[in-house]
N, C-alpha and C. Protein backbone atom coordinates (compact mmCIF):
# COMPACT_ATOMS: atom_id res chain seq x y z
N UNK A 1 -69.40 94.27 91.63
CA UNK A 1 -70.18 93.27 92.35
C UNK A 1 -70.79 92.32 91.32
N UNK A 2 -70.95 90.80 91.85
CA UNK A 2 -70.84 90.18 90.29
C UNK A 2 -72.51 89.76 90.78
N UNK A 3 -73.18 89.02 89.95
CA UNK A 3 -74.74 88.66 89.95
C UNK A 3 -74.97 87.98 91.13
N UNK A 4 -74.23 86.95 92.01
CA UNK A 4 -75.02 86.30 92.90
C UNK A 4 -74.77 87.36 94.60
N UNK A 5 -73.88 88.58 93.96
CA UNK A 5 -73.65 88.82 95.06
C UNK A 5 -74.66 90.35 95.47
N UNK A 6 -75.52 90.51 94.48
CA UNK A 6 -76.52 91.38 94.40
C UNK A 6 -77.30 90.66 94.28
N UNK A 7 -78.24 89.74 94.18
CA UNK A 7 -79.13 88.91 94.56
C UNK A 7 -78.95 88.56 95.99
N UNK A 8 -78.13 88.32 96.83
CA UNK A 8 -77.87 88.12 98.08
C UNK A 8 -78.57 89.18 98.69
N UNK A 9 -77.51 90.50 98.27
CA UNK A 9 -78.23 91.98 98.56
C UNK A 9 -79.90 92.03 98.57
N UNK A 10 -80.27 92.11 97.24
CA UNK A 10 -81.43 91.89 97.26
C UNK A 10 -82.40 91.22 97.99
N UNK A 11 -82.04 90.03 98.58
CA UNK A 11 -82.60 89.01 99.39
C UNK A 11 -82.75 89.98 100.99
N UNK A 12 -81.55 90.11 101.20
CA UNK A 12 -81.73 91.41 102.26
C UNK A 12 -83.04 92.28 102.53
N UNK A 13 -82.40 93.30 101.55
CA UNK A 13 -83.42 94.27 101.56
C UNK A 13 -84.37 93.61 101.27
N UNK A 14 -85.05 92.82 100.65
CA UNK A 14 -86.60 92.73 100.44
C UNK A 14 -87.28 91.55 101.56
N UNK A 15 -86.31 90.95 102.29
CA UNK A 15 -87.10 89.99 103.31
C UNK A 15 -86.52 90.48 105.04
N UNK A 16 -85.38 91.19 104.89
CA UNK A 16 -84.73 91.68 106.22
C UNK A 16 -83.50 91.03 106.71
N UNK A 17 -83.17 89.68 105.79
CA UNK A 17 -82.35 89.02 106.39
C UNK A 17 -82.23 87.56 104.88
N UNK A 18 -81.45 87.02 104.74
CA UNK A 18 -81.00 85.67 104.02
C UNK A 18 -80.42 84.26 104.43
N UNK A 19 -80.87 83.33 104.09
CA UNK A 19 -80.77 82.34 104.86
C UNK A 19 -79.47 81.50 103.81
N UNK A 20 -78.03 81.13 104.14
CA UNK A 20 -77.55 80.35 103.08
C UNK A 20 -77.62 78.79 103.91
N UNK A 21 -77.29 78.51 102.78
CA UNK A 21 -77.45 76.97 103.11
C UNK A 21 -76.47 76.27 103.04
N UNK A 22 -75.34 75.28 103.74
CA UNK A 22 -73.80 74.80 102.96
C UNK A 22 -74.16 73.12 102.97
N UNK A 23 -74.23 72.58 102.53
CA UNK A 23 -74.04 70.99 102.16
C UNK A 23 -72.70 70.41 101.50
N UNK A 24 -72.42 69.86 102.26
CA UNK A 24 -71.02 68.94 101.90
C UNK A 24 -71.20 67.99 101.07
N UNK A 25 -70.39 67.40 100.72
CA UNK A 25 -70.36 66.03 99.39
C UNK A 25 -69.40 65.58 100.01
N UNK A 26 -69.07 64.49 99.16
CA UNK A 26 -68.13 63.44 99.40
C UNK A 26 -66.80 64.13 99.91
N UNK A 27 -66.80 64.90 98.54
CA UNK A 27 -64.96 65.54 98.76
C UNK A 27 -64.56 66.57 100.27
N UNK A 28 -66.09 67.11 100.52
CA UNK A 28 -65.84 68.29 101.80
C UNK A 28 -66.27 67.26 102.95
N UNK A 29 -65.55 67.56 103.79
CA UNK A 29 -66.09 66.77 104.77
C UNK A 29 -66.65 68.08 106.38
N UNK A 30 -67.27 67.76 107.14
CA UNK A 30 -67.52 68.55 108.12
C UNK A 30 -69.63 68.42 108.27
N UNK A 31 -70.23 69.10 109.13
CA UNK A 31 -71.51 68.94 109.45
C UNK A 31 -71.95 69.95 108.18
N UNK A 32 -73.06 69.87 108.04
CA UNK A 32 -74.42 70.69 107.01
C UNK A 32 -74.57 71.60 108.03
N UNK A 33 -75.01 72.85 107.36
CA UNK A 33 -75.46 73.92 108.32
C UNK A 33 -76.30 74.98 107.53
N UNK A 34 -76.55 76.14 108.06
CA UNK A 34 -77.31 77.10 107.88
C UNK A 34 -76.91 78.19 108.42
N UNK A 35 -76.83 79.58 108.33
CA UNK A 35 -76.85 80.81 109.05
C UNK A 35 -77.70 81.86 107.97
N UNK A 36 -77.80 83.10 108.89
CA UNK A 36 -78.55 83.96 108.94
C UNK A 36 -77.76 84.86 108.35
N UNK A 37 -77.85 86.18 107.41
CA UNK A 37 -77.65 87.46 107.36
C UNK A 37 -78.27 88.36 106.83
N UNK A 38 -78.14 89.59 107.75
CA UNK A 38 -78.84 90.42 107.90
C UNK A 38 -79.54 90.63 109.33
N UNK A 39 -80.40 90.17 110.26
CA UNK A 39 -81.01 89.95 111.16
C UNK A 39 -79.85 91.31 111.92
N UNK A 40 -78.78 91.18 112.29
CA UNK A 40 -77.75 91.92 113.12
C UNK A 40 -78.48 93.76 112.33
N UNK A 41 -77.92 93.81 111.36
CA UNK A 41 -77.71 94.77 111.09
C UNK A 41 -79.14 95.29 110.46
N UNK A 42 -80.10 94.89 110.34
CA UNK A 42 -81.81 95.19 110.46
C UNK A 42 -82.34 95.29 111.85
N UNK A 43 -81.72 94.87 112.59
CA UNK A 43 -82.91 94.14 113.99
C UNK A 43 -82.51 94.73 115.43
N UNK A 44 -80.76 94.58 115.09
CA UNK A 44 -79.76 95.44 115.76
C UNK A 44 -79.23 93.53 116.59
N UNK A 45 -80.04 92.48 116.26
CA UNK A 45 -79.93 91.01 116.98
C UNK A 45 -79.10 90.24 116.43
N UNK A 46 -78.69 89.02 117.26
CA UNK A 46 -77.39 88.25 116.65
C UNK A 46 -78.09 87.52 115.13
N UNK A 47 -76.96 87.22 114.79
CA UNK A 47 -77.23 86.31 113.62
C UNK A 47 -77.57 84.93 113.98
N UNK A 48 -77.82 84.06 113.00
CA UNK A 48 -77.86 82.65 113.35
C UNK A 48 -77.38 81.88 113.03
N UNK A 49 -76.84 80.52 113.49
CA UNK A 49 -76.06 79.65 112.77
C UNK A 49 -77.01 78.39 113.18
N UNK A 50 -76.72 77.30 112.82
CA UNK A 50 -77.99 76.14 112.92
C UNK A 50 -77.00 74.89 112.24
N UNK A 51 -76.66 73.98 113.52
CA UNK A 51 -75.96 72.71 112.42
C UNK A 51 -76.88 71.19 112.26
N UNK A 52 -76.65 70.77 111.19
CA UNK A 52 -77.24 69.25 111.60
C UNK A 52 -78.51 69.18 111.10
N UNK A 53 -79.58 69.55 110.40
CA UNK A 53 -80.85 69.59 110.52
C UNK A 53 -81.09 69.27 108.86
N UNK A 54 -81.68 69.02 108.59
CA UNK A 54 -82.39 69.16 106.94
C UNK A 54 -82.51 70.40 106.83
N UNK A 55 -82.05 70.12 105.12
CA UNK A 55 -82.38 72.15 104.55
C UNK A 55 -83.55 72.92 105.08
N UNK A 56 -84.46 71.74 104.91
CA UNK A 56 -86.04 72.59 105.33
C UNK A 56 -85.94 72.94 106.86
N UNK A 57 -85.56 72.13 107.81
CA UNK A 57 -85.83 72.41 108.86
C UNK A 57 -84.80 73.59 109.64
N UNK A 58 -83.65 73.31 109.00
CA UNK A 58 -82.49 74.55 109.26
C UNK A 58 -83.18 76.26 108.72
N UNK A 59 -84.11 75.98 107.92
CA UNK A 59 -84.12 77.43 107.22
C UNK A 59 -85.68 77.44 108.28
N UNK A 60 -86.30 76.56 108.53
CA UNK A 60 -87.63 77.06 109.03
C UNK A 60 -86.86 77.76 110.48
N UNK A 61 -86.06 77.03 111.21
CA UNK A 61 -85.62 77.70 112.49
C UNK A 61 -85.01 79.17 112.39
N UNK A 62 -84.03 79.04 111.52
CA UNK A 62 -83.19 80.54 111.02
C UNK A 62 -84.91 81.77 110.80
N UNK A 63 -85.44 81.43 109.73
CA UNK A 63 -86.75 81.78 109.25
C UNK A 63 -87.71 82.15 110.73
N UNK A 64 -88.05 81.46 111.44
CA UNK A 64 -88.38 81.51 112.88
C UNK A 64 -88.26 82.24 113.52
N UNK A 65 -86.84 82.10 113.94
CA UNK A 65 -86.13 83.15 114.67
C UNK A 65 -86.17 84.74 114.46
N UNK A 66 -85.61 84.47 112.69
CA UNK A 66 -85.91 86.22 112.58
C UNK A 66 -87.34 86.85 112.61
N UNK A 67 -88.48 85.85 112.27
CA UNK A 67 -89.69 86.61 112.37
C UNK A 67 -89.76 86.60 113.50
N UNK A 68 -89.86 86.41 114.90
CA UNK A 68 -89.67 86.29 115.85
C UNK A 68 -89.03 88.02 116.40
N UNK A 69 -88.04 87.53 115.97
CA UNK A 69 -87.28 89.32 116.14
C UNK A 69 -88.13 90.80 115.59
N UNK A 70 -88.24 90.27 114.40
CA UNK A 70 -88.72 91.13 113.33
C UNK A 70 -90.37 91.47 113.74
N UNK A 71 -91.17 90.50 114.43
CA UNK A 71 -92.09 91.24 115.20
C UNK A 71 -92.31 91.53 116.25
N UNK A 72 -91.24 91.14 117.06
CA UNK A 72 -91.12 91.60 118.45
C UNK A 72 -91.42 91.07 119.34
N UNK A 73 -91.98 89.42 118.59
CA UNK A 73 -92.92 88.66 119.94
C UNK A 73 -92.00 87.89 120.89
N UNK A 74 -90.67 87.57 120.33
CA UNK A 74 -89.70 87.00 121.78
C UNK A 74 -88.49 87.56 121.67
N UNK A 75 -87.74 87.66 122.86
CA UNK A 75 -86.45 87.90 122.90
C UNK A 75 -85.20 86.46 123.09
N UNK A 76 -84.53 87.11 122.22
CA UNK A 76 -83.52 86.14 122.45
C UNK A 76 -82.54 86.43 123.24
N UNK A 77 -81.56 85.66 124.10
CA UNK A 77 -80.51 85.47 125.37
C UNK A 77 -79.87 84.83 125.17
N UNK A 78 -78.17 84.55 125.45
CA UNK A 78 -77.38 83.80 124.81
C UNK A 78 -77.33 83.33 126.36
N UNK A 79 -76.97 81.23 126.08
CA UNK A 79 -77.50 80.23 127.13
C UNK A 79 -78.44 80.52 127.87
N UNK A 80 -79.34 80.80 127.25
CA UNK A 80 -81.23 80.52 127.16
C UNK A 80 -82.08 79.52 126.36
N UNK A 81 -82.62 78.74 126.89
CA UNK A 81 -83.42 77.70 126.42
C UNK A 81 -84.96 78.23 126.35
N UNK A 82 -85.18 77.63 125.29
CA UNK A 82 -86.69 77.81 124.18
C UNK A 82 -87.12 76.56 123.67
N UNK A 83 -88.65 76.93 123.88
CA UNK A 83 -89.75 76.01 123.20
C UNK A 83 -90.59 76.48 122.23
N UNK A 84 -90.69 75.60 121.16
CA UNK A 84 -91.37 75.93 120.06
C UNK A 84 -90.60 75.87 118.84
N UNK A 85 -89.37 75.77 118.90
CA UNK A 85 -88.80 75.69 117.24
C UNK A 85 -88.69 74.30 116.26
N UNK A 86 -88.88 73.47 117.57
CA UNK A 86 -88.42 72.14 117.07
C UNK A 86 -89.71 71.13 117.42
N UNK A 87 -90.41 71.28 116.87
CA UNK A 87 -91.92 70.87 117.69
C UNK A 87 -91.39 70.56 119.26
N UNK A 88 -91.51 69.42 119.97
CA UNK A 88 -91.53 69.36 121.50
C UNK A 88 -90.52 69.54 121.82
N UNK A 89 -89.46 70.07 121.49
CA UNK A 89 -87.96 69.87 121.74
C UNK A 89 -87.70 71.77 122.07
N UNK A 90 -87.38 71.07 123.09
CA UNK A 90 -86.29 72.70 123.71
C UNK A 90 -84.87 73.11 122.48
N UNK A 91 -84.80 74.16 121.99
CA UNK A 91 -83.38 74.79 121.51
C UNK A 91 -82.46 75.27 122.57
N UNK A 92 -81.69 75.73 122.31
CA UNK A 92 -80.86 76.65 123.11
C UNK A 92 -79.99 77.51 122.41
N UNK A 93 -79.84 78.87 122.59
CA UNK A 93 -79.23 79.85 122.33
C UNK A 93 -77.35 80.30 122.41
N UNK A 94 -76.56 79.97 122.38
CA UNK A 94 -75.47 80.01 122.72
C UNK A 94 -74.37 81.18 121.88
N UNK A 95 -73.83 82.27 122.64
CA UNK A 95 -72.79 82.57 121.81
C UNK A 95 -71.87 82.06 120.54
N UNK A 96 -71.70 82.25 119.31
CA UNK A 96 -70.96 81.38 118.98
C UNK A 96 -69.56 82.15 118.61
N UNK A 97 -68.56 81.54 118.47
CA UNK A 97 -67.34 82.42 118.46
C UNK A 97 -66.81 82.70 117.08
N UNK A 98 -65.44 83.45 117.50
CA UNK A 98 -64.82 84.23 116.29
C UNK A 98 -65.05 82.94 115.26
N UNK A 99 -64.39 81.59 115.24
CA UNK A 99 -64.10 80.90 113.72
C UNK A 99 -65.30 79.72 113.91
N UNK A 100 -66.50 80.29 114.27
CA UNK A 100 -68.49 80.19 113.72
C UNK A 100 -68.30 81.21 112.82
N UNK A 101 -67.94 82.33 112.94
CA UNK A 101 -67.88 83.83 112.32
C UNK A 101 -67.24 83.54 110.25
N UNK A 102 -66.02 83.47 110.85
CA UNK A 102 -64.86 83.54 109.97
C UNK A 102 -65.06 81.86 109.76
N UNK A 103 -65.31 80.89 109.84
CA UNK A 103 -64.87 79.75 108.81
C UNK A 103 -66.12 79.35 108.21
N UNK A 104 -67.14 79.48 108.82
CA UNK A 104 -68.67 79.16 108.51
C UNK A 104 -69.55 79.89 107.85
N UNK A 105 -69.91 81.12 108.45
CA UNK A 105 -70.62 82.55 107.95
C UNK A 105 -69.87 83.40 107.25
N UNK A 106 -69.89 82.36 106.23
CA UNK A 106 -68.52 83.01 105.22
C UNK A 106 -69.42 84.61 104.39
N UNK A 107 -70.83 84.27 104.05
CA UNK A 107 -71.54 85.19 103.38
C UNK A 107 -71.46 86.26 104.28
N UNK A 108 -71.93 86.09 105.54
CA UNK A 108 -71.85 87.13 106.80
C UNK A 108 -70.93 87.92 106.77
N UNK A 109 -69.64 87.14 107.00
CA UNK A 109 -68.35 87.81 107.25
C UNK A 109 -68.43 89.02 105.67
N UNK A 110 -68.49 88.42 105.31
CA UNK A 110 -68.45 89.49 104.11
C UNK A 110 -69.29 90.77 103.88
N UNK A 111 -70.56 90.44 104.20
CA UNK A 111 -71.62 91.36 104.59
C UNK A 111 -71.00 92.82 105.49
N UNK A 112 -70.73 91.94 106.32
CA UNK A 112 -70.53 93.12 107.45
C UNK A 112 -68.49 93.35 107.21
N UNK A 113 -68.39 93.26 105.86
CA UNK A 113 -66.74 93.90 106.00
C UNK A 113 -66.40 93.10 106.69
N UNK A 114 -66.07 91.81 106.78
CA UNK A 114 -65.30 91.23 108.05
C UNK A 114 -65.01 91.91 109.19
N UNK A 115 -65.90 92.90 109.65
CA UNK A 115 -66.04 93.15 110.67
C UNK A 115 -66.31 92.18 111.69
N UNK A 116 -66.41 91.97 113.19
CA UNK A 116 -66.88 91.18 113.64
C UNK A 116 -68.35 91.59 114.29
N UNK A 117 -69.49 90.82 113.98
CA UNK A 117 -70.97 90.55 114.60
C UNK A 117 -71.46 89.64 115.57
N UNK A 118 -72.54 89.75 116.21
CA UNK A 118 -72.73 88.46 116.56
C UNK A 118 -73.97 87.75 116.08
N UNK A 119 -73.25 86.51 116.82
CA UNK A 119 -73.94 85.44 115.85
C UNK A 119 -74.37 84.27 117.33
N UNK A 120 -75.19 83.85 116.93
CA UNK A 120 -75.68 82.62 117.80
C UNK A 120 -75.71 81.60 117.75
N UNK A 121 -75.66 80.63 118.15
CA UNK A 121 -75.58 79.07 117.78
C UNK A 121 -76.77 78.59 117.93
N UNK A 122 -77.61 78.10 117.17
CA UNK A 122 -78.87 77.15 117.50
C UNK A 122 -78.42 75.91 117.84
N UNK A 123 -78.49 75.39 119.12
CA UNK A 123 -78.46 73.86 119.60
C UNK A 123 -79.80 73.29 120.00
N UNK A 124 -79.76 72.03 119.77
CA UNK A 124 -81.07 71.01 120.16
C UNK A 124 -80.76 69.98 120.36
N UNK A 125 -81.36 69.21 121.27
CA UNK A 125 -80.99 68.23 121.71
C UNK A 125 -81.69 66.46 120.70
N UNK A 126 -81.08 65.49 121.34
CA UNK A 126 -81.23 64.30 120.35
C UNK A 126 -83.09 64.08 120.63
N UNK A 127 -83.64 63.47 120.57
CA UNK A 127 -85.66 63.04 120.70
C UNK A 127 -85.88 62.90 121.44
N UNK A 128 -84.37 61.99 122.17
CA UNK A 128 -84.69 61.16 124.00
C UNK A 128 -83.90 62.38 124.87
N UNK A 129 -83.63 63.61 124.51
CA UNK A 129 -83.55 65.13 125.38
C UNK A 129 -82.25 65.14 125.71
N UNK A 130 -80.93 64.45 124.80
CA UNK A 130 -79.54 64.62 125.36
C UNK A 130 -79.17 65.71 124.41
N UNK A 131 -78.32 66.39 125.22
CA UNK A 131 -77.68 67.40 124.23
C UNK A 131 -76.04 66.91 123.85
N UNK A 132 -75.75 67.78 122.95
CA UNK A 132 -74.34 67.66 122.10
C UNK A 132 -73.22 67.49 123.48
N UNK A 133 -73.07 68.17 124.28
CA UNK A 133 -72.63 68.43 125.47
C UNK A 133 -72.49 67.64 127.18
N UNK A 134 -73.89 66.82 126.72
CA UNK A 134 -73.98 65.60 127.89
C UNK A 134 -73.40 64.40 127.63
N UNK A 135 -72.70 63.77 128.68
CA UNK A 135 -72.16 62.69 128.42
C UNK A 135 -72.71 61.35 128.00
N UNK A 136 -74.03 61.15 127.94
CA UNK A 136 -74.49 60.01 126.74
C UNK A 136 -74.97 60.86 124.90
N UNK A 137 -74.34 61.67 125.13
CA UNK A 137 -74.41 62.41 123.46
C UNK A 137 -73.25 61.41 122.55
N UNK A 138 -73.51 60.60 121.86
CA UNK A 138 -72.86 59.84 120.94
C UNK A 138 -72.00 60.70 119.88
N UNK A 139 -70.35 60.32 119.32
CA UNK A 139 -70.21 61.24 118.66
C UNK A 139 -70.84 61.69 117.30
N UNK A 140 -70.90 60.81 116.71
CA UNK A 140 -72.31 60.89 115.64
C UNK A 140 -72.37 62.45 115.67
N UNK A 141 -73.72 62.68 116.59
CA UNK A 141 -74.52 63.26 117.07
C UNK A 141 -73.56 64.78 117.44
N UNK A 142 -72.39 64.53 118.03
CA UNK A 142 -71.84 65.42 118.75
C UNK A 142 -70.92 65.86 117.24
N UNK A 143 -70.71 65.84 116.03
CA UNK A 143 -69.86 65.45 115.23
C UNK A 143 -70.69 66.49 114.21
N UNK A 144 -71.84 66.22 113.61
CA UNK A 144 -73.31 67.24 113.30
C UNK A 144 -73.37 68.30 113.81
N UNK A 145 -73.11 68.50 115.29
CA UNK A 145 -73.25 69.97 115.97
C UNK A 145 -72.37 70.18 116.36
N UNK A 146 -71.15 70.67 116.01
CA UNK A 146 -70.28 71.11 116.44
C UNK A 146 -70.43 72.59 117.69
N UNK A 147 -69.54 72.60 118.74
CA UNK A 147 -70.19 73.57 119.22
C UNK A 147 -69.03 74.92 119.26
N UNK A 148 -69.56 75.98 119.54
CA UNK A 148 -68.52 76.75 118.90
C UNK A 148 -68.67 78.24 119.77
N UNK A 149 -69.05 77.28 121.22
CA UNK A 149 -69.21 78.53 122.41
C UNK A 149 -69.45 77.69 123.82
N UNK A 150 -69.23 78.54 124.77
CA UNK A 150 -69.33 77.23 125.79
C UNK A 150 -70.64 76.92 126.30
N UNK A 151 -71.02 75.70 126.51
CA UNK A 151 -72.56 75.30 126.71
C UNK A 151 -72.83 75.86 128.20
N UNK A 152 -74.24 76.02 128.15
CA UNK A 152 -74.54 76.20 129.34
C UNK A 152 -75.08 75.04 129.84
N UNK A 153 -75.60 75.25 131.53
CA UNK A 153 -76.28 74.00 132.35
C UNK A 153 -77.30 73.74 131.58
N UNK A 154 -77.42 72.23 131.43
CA UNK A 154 -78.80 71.94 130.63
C UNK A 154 -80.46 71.98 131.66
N UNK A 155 -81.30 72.37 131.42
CA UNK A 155 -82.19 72.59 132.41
C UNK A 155 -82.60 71.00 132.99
N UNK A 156 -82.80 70.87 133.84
CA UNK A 156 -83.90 69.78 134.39
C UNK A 156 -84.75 68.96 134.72
């Protein structure tokens, strides 16, 4: 096991869970993101994935979430909507599928033996309350969050 991959470890065990971070450059192309590991296999709860957001704000939600778990004060539901992660802005919870797993949560996949876990999708909607999924969602917008499970009804 070479140095960054016991520091990972480490990150584990001593906080319950690790947050990576992926940023693209010029040459990679695709959305910025975030996921979770550990949370599954500490908590017994899905992992997290998070696209589109600033480093800070991707890791405060991931970060969120697991304390959240980790003290017991909410439960999470896949296509369930939540308040509080995004100051006034509703999230939503969504399954995310096998290649969220395998092309994204590349650290994850590894974690758990390429076994398969689950994992969740953090979605949020644009300021003026459209989501990735509604038909005035610009692709921009829809392009950042890729979605990688099927959306549910947006609430009301």
């Amino acid at each position: 096991m070479n140095e960054g991959e016991q520091r990972f470890l480490e990150i584990i065990k001593d906080h319950g869970w690790h947050v990576t971070q992926v940023r693209n450059t010029e040459e990679q192309e695709g959305p910025t993101f975030s996921y979770s590991t550990g949370i599954y296999r500490n908590f017994g709860k899905p992992e997290l994935i998070v696209f589109g957001l600033s480093n800070e704000m991707e890791k405060w939600v991931i970060n969120e979430y697991g304390n959240e778990i980790q003290s017991g004060k909410r439960e999470f539901y896949t296509n369930s909507f939540y308040d509080g992660f995004l100051e006034d802005f509703d999230v939503c919870m969504i399954d995310a599928n096998e290649n969220a797993r395998k092309e994204y949560a590349c650290w994850a996949d590894w974690y758990y033996d390429r076994k398969p876990f689950p994992i969740f999708q953090c979605i949020y909607p644009t300021t003026s309350g459209v989501w990735p999924w509604d038909d005035g969602a610009s692709e921009t917008f829809k392009e950042s969050q890729p979605l990688f499970g099927a959306p549910p009804q947006t609430p009301k």
